[in-house]
PDB file of N, CA and C in Angstrom:
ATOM      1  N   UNK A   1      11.676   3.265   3.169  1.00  0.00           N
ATOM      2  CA  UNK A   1      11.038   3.509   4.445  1.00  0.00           C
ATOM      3  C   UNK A   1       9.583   3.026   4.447  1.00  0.00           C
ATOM      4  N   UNK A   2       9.131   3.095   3.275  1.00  0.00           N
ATOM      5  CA  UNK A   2       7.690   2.707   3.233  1.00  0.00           C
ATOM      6  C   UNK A   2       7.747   1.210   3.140  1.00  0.00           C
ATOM      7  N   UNK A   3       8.883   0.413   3.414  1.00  0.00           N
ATOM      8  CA  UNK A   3       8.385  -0.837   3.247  1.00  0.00           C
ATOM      9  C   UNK A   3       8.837  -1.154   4.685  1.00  0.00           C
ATOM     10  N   UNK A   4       9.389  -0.544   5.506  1.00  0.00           N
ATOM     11  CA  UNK A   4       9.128  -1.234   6.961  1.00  0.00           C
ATOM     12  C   UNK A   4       8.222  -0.577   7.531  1.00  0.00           C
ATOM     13  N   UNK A   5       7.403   0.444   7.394  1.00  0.00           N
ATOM     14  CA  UNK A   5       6.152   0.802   7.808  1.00  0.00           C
ATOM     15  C   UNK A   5       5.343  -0.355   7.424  1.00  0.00           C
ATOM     16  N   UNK A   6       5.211  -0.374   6.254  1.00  0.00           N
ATOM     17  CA  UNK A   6       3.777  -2.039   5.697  1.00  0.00           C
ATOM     18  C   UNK A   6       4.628  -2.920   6.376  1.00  0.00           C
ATOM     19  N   UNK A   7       5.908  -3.193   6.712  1.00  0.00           N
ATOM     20  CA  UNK A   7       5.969  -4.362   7.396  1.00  0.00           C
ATOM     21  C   UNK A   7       6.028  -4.256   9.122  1.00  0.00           C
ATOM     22  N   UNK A   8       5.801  -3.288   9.299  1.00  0.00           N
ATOM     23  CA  UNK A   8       5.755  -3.536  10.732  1.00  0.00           C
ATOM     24  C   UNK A   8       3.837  -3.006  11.057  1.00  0.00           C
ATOM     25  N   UNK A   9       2.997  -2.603  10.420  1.00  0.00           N
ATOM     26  CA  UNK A   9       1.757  -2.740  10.349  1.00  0.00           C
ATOM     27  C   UNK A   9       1.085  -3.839  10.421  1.00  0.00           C
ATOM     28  N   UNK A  10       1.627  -5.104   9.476  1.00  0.00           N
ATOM     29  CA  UNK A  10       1.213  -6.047   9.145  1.00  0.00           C
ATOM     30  C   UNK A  10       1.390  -6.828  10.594  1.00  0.00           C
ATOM     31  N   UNK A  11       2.942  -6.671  10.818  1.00  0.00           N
ATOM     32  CA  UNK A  11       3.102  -7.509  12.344  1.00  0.00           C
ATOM     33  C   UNK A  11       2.400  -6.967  13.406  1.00  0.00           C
ATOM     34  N   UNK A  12       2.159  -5.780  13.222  1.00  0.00           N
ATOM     35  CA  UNK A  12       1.229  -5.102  14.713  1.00  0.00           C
ATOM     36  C   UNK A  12      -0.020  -6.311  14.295  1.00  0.00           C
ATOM     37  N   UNK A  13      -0.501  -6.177  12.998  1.00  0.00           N
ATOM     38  CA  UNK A  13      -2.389  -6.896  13.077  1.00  0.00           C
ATOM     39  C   UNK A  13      -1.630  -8.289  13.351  1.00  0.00           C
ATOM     40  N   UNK A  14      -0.795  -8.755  12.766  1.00  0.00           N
ATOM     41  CA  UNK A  14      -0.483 -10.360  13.024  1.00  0.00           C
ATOM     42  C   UNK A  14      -0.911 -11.083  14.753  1.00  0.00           C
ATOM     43  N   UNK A  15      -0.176  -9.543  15.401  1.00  0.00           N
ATOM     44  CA  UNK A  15       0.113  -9.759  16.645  1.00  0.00           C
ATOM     45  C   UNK A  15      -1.518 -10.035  17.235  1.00  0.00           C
ATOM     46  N   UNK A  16      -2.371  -8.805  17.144  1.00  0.00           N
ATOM     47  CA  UNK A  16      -3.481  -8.758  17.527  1.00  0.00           C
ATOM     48  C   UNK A  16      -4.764  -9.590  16.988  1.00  0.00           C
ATOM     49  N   UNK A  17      -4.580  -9.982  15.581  1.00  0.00           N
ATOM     50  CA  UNK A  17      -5.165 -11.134  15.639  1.00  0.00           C
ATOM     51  C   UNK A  17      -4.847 -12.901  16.558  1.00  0.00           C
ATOM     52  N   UNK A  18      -3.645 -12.815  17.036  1.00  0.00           N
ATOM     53  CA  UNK A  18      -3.289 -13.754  17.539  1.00  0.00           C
ATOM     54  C   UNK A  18      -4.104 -13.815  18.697  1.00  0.00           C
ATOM     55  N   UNK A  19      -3.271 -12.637  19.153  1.00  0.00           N
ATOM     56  CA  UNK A  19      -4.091 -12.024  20.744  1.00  0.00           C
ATOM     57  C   UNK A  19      -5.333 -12.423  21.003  1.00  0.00           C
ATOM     58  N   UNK A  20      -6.242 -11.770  19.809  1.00  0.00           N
ATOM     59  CA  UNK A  20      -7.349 -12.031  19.889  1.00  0.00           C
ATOM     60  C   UNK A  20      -8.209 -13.406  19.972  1.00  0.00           C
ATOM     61  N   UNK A  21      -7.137 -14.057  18.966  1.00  0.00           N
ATOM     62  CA  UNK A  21      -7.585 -15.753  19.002  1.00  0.00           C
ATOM     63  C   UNK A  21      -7.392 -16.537  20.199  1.00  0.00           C
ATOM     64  N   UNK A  22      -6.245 -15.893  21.195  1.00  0.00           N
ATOM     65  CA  UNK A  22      -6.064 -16.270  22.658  1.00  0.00           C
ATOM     66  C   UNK A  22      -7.105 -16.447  22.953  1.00  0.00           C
ATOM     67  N   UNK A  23      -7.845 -15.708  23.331  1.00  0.00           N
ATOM     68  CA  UNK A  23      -8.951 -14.901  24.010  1.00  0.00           C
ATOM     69  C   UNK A  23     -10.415 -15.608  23.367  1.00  0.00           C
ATOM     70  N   UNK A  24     -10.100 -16.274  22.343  1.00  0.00           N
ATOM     71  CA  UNK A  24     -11.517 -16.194  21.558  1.00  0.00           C
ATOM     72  C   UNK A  24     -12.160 -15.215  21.127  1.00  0.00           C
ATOM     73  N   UNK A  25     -11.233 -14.368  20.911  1.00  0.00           N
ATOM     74  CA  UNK A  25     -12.279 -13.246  20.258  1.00  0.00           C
ATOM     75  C   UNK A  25     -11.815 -13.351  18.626  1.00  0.00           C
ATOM     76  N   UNK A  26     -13.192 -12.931  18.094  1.00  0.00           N
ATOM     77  CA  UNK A  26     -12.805 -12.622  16.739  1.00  0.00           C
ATOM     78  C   UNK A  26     -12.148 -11.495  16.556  1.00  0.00           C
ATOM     79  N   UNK A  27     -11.279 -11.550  15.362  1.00  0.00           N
ATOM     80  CA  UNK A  27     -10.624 -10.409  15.305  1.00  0.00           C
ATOM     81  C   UNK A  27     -11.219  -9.226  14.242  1.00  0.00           C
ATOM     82  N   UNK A  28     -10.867  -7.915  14.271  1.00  0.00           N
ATOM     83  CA  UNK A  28     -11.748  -7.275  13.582  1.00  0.00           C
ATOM     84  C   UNK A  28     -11.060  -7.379  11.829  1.00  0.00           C
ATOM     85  N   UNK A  29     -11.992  -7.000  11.134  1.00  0.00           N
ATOM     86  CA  UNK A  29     -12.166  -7.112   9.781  1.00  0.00           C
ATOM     87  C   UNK A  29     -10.981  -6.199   8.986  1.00  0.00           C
ATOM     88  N   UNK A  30     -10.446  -4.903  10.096  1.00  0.00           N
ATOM     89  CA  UNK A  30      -9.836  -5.057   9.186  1.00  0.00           C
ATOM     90  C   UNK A  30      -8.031  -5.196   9.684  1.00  0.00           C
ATOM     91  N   UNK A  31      -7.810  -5.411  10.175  1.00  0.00           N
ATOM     92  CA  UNK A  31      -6.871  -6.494  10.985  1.00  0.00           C
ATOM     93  C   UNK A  31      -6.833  -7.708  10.059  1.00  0.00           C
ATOM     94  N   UNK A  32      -7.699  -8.297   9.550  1.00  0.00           N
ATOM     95  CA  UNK A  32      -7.291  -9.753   8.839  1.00  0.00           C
ATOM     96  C   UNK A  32      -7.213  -8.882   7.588  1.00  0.00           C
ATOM     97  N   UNK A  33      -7.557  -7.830   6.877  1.00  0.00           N
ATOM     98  CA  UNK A  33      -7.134  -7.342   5.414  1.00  0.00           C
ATOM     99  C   UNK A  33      -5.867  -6.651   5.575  1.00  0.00           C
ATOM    100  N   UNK A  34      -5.388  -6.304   6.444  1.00  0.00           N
ATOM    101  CA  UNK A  34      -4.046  -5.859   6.530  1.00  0.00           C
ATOM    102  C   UNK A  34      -3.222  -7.202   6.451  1.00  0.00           C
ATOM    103  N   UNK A  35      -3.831  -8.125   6.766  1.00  0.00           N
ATOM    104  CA  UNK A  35      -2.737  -9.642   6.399  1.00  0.00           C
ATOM    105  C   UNK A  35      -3.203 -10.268   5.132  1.00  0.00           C
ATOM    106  N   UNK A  36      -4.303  -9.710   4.319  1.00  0.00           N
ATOM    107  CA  UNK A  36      -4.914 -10.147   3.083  1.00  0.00           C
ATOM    108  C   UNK A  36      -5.655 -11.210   2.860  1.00  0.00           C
ATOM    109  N   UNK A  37      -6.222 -11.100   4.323  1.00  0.00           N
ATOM    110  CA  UNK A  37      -7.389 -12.596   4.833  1.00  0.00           C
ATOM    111  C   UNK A  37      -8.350 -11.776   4.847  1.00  0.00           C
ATOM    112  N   UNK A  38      -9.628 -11.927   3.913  1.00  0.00           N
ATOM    113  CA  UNK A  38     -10.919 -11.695   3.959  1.00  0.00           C
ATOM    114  C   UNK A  38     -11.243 -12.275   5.403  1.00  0.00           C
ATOM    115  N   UNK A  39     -12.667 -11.128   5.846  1.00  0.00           N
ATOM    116  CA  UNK A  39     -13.387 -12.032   6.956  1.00  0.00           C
ATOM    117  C   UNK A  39     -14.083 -13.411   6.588  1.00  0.00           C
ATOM    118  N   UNK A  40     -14.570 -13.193   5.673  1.00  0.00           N
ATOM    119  CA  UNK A  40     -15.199 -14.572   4.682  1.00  0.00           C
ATOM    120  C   UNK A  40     -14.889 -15.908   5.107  1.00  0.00           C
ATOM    121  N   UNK A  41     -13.295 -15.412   3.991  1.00  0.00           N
ATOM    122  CA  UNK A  41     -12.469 -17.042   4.370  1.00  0.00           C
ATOM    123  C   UNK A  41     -12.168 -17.157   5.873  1.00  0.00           C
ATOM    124  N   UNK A  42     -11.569 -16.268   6.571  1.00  0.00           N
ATOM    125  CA  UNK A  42     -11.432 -16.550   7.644  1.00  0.00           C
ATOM    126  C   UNK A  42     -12.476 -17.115   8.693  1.00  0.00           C
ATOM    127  N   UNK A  43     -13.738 -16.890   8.623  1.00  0.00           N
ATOM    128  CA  UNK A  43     -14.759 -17.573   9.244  1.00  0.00           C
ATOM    129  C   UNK A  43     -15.083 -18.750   8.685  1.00  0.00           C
ATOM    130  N   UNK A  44     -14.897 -19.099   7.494  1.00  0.00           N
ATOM    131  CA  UNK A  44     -15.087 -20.474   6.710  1.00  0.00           C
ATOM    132  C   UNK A  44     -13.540 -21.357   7.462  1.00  0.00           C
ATOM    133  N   UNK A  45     -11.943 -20.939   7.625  1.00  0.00           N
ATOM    134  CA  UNK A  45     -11.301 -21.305   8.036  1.00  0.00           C
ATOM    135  C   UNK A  45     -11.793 -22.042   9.438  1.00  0.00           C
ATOM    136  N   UNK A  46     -11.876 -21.327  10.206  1.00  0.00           N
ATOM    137  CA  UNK A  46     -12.299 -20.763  11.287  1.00  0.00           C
ATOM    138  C   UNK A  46     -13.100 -22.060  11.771  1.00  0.00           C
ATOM    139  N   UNK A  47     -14.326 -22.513  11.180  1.00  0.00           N
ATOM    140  CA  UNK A  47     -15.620 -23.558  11.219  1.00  0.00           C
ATOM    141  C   UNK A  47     -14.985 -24.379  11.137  1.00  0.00           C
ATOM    142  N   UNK A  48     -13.938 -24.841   9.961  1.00  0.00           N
ATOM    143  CA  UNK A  48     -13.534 -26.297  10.087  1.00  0.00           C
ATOM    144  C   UNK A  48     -12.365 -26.965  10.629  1.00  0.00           C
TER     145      UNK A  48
END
């Protein structure tokens, strides 16, 4: 049971980081560590 909880967590942030990228918004910090994307890399991604 505990592994479709972490997997349906992960798809909730998947979702809302998407969302968010619609939109141009950044997504929050910890939304990308629930997918195991530092904000870091993701803003270095992000630039290029």
């Amino acid at each position: 049971m505990n592994i479709i909880r972490s997997a349906l967590r992960a798809l909730r942030a998947a979702v809302s980081v998407v969302s968010d990228l619609k939109q141009n918004n950044t997504p929050s910090e910890r939304e990308l560590r629930r997918l195991g994307i530092s904000k870091s890399d993701f803003e270095g991604a992000r630039l290029q």
